[in-house]
C-alpha atoms as a PDB file:
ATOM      1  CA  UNK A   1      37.849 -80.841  63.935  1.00  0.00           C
ATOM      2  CA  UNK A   2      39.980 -78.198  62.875  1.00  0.00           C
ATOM      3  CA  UNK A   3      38.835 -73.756  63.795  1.00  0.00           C
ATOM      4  CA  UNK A   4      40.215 -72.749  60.403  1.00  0.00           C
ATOM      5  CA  UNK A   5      36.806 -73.337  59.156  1.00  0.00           C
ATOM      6  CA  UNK A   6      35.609 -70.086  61.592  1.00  0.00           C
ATOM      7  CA  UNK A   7      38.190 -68.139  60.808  1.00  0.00           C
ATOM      8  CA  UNK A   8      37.133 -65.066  58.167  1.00  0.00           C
ATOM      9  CA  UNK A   9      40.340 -64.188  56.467  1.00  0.00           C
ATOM     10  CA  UNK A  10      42.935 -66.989  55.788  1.00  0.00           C
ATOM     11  CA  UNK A  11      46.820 -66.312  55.071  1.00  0.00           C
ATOM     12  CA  UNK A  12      48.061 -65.478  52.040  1.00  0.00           C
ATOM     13  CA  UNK A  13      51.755 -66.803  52.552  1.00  0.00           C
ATOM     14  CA  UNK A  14      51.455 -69.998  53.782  1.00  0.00           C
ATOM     15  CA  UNK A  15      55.355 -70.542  54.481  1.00  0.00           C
ATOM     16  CA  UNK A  16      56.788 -71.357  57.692  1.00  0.00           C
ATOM     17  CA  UNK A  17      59.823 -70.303  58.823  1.00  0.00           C
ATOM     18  CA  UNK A  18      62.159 -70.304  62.021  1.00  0.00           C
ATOM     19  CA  UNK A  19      64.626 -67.383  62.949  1.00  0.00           C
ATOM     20  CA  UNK A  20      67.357 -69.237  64.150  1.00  0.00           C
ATOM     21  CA  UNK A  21      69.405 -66.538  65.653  1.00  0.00           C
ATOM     22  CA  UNK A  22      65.652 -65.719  67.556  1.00  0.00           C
ATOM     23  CA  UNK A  23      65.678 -68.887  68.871  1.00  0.00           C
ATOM     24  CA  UNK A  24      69.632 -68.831  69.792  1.00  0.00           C
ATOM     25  CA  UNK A  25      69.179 -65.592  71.266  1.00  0.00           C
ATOM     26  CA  UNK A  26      66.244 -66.638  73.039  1.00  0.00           C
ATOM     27  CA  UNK A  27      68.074 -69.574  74.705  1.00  0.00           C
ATOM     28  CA  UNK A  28      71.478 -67.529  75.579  1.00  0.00           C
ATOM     29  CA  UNK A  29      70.553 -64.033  75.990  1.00  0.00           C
ATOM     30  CA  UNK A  30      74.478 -63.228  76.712  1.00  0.00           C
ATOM     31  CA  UNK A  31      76.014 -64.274  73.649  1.00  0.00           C
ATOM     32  CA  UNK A  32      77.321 -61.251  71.342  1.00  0.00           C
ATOM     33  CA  UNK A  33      75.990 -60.687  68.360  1.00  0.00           C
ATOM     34  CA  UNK A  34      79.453 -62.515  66.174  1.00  0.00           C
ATOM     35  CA  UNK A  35      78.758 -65.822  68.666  1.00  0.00           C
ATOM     36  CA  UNK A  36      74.850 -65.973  68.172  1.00  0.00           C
ATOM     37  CA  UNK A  37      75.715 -65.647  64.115  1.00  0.00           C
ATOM     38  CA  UNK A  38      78.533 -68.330  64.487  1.00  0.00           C
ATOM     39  CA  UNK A  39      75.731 -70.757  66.211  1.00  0.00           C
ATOM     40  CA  UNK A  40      73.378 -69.580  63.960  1.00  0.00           C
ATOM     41  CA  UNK A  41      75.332 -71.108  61.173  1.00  0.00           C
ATOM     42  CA  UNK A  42      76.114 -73.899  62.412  1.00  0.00           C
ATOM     43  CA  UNK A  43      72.839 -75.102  63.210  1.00  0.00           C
ATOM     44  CA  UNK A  44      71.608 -74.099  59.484  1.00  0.00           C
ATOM     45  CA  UNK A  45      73.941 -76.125  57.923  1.00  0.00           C
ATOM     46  CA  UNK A  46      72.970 -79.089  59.835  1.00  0.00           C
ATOM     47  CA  UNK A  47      69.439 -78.767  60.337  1.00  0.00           C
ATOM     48  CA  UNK A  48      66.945 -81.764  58.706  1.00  0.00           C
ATOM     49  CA  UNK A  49      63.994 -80.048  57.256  1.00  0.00           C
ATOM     50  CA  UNK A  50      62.581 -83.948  55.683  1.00  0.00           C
ATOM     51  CA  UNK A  51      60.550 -84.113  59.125  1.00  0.00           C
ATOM     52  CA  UNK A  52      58.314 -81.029  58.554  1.00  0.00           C
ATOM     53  CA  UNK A  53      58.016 -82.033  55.338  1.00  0.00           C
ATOM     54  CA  UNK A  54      56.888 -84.967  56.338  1.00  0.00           C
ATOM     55  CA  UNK A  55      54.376 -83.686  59.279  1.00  0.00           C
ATOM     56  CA  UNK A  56      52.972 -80.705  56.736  1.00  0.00           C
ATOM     57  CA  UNK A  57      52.010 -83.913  54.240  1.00  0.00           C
ATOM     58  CA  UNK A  58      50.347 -85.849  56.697  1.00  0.00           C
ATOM     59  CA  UNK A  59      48.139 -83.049  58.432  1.00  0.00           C
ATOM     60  CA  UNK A  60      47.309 -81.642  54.763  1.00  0.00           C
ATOM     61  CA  UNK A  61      45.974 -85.308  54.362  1.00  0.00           C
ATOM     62  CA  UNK A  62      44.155 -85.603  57.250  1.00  0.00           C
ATOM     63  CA  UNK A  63      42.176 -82.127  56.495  1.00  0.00           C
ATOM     64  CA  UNK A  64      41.231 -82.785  52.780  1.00  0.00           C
ATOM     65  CA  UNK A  65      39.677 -86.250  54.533  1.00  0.00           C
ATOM     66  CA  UNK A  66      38.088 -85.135  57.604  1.00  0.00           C
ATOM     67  CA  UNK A  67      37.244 -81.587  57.019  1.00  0.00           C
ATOM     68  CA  UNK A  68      37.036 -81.557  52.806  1.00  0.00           C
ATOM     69  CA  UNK A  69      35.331 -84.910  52.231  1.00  0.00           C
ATOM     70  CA  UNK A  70      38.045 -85.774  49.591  1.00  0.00           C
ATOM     71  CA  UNK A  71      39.704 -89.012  49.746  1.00  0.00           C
ATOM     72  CA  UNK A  72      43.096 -88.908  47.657  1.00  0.00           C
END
């Protein structure tokens, strides 16, 4: 099952997020900082954010049912 249920303090903002220039950065440490923004920008415009939509749904489901008892 899932260790939330152990865990004493949950988190307040519940958002996820991704730093795309992190990840850019991350992958080609020698870019400047104009080229990692330029990337950065491109990938933003283009990314799909339907499939972690999507995945968040489906493991909120599966909690309520298996560690909630609530069938919706």
């Amino acid at each position: 099952m899932y260790a939330t249920k152990k865990v004493k303090q949950l988190i307040e903002d519940a958002t996820v997020s991704l730093k795309l220039n992190g990840v850019v950065t991350e992958m080609y440490p020698d870019l400047d900082k104009d080229q990692v923004k330029e990337v950065s920008h491109f990938v933003y415009h283009r990314m799909n954010m339907i499939p972690v939509y999507d995945q968040a749904k489906k493991l909120i489901e599966e909690y309520v049912q298996d560690e909630l008892g609530t069938i919706t």
